[in-house]
C-alpha atoms as a PDB file:
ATOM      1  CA  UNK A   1     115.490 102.047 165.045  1.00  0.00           C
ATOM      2  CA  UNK A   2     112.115  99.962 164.475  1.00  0.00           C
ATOM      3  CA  UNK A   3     111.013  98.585 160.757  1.00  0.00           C
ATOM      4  CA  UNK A   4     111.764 102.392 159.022  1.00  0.00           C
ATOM      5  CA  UNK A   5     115.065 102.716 157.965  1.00  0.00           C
ATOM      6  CA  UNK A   6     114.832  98.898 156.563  1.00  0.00           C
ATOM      7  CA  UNK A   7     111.900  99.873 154.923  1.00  0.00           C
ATOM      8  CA  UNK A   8     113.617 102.942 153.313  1.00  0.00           C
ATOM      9  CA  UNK A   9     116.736 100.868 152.333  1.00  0.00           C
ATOM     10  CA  UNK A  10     114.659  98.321 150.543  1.00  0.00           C
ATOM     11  CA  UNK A  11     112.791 101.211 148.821  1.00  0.00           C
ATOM     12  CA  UNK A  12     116.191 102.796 148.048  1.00  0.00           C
ATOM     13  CA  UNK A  13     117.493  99.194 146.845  1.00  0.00           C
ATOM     14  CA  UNK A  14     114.293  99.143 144.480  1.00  0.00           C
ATOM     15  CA  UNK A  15     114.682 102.474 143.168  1.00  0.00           C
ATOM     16  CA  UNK A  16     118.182 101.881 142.192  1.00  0.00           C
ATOM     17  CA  UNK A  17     117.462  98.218 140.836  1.00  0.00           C
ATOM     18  CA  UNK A  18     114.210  99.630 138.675  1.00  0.00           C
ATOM     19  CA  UNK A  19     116.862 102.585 137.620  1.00  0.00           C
ATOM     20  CA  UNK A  20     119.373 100.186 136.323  1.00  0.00           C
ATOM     21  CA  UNK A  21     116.688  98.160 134.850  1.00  0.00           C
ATOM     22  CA  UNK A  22     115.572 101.094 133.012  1.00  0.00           C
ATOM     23  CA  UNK A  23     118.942 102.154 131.831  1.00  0.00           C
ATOM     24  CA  UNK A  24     119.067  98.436 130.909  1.00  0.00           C
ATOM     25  CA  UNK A  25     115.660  98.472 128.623  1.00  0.00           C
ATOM     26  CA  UNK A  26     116.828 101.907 126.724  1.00  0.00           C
ATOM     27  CA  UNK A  27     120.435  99.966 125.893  1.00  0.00           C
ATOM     28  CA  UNK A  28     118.806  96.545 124.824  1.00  0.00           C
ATOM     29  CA  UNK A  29     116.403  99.040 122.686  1.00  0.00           C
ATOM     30  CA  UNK A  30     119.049 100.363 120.975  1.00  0.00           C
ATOM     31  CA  UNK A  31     120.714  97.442 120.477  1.00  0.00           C
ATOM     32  CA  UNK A  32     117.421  95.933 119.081  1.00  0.00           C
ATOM     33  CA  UNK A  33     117.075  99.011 116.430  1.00  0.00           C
ATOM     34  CA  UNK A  34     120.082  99.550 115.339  1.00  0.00           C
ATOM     35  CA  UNK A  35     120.351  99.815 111.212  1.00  0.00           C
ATOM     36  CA  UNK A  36     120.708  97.176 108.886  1.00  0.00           C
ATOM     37  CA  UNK A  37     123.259  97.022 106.530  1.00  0.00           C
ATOM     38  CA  UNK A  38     122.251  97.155 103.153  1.00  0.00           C
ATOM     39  CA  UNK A  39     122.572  98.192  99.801  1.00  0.00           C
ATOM     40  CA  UNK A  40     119.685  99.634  97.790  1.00  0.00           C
ATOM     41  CA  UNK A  41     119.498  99.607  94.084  1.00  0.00           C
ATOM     42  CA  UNK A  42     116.827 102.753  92.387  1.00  0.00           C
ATOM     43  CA  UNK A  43     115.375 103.663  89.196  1.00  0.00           C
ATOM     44  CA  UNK A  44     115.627 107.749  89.283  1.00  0.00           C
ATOM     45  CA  UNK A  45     114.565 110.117  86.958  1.00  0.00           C
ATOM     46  CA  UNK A  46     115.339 113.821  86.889  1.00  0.00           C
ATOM     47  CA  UNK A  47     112.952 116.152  84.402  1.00  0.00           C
ATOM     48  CA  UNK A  48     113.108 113.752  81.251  1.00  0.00           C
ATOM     49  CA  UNK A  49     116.916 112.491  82.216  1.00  0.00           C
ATOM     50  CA  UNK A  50     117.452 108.959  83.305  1.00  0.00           C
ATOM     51  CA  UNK A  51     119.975 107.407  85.715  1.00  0.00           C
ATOM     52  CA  UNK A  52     120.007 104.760  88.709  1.00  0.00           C
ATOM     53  CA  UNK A  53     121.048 105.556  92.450  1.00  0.00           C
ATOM     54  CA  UNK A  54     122.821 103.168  94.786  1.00  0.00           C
ATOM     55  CA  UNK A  55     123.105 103.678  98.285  1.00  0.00           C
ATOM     56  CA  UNK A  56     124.946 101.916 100.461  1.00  0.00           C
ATOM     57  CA  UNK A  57     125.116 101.185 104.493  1.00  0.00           C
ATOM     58  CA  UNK A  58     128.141  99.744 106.333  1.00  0.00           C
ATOM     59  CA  UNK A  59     128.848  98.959 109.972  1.00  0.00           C
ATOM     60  CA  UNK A  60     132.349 100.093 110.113  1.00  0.00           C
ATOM     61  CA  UNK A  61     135.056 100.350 113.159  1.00  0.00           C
ATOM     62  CA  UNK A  62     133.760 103.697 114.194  1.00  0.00           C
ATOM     63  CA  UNK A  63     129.633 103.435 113.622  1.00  0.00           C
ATOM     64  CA  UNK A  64     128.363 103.701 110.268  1.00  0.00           C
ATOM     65  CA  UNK A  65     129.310 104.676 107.073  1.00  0.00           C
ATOM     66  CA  UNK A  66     126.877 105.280 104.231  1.00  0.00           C
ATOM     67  CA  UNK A  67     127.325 106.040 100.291  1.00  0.00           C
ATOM     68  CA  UNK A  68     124.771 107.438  97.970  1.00  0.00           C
ATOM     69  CA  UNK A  69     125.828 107.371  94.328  1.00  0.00           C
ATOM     70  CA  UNK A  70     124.169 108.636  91.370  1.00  0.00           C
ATOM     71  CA  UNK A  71     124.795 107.668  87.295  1.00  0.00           C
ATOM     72  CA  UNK A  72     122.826 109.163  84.385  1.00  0.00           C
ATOM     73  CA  UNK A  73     121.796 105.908  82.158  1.00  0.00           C
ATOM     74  CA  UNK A  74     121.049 106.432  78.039  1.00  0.00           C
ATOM     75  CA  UNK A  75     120.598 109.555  77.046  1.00  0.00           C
ATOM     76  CA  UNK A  76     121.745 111.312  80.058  1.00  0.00           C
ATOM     77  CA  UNK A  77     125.035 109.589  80.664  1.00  0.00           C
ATOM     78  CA  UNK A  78     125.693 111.320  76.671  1.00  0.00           C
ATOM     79  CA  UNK A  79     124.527 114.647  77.869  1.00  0.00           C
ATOM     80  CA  UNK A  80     125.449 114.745  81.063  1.00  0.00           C
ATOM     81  CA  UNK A  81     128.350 111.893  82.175  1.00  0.00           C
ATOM     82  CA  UNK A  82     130.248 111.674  85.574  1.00  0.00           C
ATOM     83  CA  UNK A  83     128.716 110.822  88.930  1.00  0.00           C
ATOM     84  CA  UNK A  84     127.687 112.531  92.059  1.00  0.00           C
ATOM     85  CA  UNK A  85     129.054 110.024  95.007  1.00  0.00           C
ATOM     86  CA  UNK A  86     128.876 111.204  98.581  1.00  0.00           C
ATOM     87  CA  UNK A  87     129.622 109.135 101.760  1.00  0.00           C
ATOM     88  CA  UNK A  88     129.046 110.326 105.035  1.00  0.00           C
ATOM     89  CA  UNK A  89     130.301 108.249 108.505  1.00  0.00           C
ATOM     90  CA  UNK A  90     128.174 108.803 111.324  1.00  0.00           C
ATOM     91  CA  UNK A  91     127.640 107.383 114.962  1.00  0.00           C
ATOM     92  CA  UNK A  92     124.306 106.149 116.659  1.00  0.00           C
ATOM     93  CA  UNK A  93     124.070 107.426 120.036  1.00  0.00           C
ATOM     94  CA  UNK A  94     121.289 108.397 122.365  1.00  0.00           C
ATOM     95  CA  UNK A  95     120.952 111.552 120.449  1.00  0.00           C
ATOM     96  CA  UNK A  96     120.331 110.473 117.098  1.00  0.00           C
ATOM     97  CA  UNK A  97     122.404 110.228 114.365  1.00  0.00           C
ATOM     98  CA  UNK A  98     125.794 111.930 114.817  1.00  0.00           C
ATOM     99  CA  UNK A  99     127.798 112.344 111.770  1.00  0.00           C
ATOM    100  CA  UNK A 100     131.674 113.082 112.000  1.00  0.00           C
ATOM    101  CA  UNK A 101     132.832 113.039 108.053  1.00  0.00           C
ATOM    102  CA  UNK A 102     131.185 113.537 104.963  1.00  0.00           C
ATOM    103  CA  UNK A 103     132.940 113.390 101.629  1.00  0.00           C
ATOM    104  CA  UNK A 104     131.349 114.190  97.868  1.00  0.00           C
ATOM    105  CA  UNK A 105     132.401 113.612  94.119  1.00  0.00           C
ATOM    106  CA  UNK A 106     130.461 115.144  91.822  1.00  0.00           C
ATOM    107  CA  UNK A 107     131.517 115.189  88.239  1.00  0.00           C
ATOM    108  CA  UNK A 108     128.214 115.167  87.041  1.00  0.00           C
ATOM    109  CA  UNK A 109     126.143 118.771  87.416  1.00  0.00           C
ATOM    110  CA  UNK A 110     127.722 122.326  86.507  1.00  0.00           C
ATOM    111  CA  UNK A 111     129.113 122.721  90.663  1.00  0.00           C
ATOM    112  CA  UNK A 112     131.111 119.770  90.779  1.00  0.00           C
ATOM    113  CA  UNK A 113     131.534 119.934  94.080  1.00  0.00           C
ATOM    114  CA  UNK A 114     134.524 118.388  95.932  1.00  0.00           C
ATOM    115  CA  UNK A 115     134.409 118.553  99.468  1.00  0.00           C
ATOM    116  CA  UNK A 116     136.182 116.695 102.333  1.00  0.00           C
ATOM    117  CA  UNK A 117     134.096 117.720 105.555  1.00  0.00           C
ATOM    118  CA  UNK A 118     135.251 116.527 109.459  1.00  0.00           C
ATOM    119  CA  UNK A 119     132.790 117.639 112.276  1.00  0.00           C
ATOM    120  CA  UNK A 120     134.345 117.684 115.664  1.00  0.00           C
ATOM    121  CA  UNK A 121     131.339 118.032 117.934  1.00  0.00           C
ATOM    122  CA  UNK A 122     133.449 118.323 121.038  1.00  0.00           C
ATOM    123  CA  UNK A 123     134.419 121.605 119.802  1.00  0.00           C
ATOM    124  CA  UNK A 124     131.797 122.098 117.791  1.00  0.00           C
ATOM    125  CA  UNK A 125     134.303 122.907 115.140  1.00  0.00           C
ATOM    126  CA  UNK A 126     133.791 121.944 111.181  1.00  0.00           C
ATOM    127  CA  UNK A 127     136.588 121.540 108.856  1.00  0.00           C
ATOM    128  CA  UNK A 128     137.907 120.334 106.021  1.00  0.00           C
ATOM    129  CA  UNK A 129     137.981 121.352 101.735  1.00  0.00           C
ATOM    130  CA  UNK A 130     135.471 122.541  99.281  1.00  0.00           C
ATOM    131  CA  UNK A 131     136.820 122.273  95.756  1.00  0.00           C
ATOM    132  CA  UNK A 132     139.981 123.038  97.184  1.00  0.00           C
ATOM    133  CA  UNK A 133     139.376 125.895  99.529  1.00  0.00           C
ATOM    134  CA  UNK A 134     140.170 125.489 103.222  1.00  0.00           C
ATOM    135  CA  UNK A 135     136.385 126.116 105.497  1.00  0.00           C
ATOM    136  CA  UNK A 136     135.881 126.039 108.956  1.00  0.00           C
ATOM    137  CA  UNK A 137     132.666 126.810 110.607  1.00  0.00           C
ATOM    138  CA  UNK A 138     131.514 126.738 114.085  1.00  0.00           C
ATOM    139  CA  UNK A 139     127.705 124.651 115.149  1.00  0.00           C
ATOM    140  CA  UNK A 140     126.098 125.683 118.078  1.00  0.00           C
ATOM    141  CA  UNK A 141     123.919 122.360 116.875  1.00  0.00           C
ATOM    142  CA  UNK A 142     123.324 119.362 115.613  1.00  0.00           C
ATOM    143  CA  UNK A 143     123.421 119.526 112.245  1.00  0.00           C
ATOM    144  CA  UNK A 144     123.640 116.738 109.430  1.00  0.00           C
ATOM    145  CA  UNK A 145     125.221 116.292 106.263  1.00  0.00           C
ATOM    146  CA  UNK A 146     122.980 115.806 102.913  1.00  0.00           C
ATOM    147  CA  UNK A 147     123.570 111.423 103.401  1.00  0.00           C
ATOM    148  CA  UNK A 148     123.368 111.320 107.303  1.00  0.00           C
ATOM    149  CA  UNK A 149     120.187 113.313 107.315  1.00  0.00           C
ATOM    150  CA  UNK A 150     118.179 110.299 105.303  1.00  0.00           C
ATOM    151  CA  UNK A 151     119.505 107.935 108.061  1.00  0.00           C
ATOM    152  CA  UNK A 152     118.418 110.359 110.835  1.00  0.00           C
ATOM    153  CA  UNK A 153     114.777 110.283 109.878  1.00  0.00           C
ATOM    154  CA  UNK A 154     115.019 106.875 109.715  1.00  0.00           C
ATOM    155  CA  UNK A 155     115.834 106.277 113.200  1.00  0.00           C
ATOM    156  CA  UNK A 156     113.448 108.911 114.231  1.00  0.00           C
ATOM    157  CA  UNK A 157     110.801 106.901 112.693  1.00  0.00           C
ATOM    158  CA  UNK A 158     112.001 103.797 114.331  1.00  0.00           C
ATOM    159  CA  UNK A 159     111.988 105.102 117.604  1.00  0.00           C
ATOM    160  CA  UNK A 160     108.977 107.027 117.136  1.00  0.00           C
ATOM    161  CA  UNK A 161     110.207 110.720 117.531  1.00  0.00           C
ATOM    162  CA  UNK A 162     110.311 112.416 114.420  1.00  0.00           C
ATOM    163  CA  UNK A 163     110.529 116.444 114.822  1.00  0.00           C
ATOM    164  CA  UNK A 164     109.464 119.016 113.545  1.00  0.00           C
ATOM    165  CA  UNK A 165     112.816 120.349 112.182  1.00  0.00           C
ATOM    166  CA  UNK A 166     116.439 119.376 111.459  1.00  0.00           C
ATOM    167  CA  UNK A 167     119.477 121.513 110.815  1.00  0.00           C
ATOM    168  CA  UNK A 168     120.835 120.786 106.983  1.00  0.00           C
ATOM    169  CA  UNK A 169     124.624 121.278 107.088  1.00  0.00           C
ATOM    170  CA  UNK A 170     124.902 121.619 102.839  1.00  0.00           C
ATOM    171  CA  UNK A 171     128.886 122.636 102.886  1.00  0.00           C
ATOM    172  CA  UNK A 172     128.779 125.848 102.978  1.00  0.00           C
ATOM    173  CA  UNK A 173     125.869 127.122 104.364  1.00  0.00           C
ATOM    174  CA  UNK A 174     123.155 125.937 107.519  1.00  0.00           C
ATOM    175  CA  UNK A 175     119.536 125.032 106.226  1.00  0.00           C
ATOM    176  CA  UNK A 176     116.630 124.774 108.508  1.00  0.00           C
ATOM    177  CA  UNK A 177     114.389 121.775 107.364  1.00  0.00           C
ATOM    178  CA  UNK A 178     110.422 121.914 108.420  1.00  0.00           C
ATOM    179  CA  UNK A 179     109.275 118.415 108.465  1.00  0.00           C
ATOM    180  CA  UNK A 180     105.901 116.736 108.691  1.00  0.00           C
ATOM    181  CA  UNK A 181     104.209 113.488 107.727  1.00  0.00           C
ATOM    182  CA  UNK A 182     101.683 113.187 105.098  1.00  0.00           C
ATOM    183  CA  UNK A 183      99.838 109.796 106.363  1.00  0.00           C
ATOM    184  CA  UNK A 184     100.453 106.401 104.856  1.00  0.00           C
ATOM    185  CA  UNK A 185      99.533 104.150 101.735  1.00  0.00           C
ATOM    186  CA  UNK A 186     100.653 101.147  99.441  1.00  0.00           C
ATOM    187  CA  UNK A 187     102.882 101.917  97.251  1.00  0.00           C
ATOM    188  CA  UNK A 188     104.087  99.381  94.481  1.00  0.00           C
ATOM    189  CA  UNK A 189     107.366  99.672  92.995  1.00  0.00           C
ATOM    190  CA  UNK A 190     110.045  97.257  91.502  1.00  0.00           C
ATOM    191  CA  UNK A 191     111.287  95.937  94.473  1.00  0.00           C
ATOM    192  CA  UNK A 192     107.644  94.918  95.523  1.00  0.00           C
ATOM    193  CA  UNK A 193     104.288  96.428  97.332  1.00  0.00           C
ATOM    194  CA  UNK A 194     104.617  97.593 100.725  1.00  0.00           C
ATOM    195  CA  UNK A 195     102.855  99.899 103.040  1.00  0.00           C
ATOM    196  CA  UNK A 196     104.350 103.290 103.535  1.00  0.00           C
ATOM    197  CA  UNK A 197     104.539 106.838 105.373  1.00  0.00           C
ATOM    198  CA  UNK A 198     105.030 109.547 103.905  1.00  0.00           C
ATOM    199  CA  UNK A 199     107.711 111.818 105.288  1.00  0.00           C
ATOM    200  CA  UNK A 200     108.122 115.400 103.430  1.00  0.00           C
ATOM    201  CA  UNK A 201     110.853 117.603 104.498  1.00  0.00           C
ATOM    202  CA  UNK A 202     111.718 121.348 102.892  1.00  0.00           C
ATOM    203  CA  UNK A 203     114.415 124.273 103.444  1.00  0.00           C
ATOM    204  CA  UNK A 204     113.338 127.502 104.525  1.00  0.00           C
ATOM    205  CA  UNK A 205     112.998 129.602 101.718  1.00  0.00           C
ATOM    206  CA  UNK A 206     113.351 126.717  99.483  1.00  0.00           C
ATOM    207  CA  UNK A 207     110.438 125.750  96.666  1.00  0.00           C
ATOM    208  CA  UNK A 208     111.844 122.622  96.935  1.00  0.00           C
ATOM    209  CA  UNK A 209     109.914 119.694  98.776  1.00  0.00           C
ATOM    210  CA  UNK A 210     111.345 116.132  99.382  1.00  0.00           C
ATOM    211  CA  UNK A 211     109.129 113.444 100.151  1.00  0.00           C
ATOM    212  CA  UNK A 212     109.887 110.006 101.303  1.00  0.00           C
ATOM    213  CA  UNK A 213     107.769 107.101 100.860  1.00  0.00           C
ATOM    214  CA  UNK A 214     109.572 104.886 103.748  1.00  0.00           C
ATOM    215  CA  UNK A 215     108.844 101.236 104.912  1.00  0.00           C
ATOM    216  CA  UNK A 216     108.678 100.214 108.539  1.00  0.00           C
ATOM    217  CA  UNK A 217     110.406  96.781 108.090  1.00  0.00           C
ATOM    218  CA  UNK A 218     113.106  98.206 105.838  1.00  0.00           C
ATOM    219  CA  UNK A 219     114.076 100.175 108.995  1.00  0.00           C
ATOM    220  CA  UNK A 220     112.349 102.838 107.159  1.00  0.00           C
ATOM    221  CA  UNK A 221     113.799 103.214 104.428  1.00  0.00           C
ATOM    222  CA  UNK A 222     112.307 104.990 101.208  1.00  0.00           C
ATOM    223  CA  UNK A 223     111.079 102.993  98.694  1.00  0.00           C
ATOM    224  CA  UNK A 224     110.224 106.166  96.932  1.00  0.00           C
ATOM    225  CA  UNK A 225     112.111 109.812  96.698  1.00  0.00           C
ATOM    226  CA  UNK A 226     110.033 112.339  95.446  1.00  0.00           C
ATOM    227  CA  UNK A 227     111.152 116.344  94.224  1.00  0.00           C
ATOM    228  CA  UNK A 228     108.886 118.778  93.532  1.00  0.00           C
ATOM    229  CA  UNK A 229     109.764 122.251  92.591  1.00  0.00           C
ATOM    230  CA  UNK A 230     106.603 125.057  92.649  1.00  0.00           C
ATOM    231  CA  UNK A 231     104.730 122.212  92.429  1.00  0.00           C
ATOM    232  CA  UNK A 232     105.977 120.579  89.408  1.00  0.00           C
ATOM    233  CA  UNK A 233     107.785 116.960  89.637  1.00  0.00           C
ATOM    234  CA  UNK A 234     111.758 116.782  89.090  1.00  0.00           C
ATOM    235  CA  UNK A 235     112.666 113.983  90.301  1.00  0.00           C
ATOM    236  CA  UNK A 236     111.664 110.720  90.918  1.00  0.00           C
ATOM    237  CA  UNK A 237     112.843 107.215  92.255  1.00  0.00           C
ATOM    238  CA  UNK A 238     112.014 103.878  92.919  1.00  0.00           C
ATOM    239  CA  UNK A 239     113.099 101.089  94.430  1.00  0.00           C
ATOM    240  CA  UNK A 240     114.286  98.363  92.180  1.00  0.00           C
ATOM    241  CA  UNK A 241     116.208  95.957  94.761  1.00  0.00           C
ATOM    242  CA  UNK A 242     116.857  95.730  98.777  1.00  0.00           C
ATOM    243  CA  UNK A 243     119.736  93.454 100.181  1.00  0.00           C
ATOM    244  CA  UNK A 244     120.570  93.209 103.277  1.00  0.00           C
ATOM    245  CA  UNK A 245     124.001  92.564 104.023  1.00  0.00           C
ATOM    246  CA  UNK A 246     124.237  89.404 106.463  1.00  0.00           C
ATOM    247  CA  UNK A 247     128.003  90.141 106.938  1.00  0.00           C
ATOM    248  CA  UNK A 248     127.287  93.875 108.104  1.00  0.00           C
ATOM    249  CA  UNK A 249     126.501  92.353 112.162  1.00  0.00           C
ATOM    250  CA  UNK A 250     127.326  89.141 112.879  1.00  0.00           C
ATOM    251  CA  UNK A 251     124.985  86.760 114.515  1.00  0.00           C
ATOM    252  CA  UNK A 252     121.706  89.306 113.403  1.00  0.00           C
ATOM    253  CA  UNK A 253     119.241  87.438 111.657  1.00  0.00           C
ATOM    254  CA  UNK A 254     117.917  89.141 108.388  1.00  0.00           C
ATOM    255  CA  UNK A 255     114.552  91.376 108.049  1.00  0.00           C
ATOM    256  CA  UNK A 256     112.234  89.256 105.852  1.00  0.00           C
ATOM    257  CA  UNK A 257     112.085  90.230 101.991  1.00  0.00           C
ATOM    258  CA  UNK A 258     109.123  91.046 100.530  1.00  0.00           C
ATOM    259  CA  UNK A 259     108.136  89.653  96.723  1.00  0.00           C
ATOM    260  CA  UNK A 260     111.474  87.871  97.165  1.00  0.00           C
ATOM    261  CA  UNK A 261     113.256  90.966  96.009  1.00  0.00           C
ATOM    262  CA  UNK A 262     116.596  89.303  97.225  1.00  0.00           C
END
């Protein structure tokens, strides 16, 4: 048979061995990126209303599980009172984030929207309550929930493959979100001074744009939320503390603090 077919086994046996090596690299990366834990403590501001937000990431038994929670402060908690909570659980998988339940409380603004939402994406199918009412909707897409979207640009940062759009699931409706970045800068805020990228995202149709001011060794996470509305600021906050959680994944070291905002 001569020195061929040994030379095309060993180039077979190298193919397969750079393959798995490959397959190896894209795990450990993953592995090496996945989210921090954390909780996140904000100044916000809505019009000439005060309150805080406190968001909140968790490794749990089934991926990740995040909570966002706002309450008006002074004269706002007189005014307005209640709180708009919403949690979201989501996996991290080679696609992105892929969320699977999202549940809000809010006893704060005129909708007071209760909703208990399950997305099974082997069917595609989404179920669950709003204020009461049974919904079900079908996805031909990925689509994310108003928490697990935050956390999707995040990663998309982190690996270095933000798009261009996203696919809002907001209850009871699909949203199309255009999204672009608007270049970097220092921002200072509470927490500290750190340099940023701007990430702005908006709804079709909408007047409404979002930006986030996010910070690569946060794992990207906004140290500023921005609202404008026909060009006009509504809402507005800022970072006022970062912990990491050193519980959340055993044997990870901790990201460094900056300003010793710990």
């Amino acid at each position: 048979m001569g020195l061929f077919p040994a030379l095309s086994i060993r180039t077979t046996l190298v193919s397969l061995l750079a393959m798995l090596c490959a397959a190896t690299a894209t795990h450990t990366a993953m592995a090496e990126q996945r989210l921090t834990p954390h909780s996140a403590e904000y100044k916000l501001k809505i019009s000439v209303l005060s309150g805080e937000l406190h968001t909140r990431l968790r490794v749990s038994d089934a991926g990740y599980s995040a909570t966002h929670r706002i309450e008006p402060k002074g004269l706002a908690k007189l005014l307005k009172g209640g709180h708009i909570e919403e949690t979201s659980e989501f996996l991290w998988t080679s696609d992105g984030v892929v969320p699977f339940h999202y549940v809000s409380d809010d006893t704060m603004t005129k909708d007071k929207l209760q909703a208990d939402i399950n997305f099974d994406w082997s069917t595609g199918a989404v179920t669950g309550t709003v204020n009461g009412e049974l919904t079900e909707s079908i996805l031909d897409e990925l689509a994310h929930d108003r928490v697990s979207i935050q956390y999707e640009l995040m990663v998309d940062l982190m690996q270095g493959r933000l798009g261009d759009t996203y696919i809002l699931f907001d209850v009871d409706r699909l949203k199309t979100l255009n999204v672009r970045t608007v270049g970097s800068k220092e921002v200072t805020v509470p927490a500290g001074t750190y340099t940023a990228i701007g990430v702005q995202h908006q709804a079709e149709g909408s007047s409404r744009i979002t930006t986030l001011w996010c910070v690569e060794e946060l794992d990207y996470l906004p140290v500023i939320i921005e609202q404008h509305r026909k060009g006009k600021l509504r809402m507005r906050a800022t970072l006022i503390r970062y912990t990491p959680d050193a519980a959340g994944i055993p044997g990870e070291s901790l990201i460094p603090l900056k300003d010793d905002i710990g």
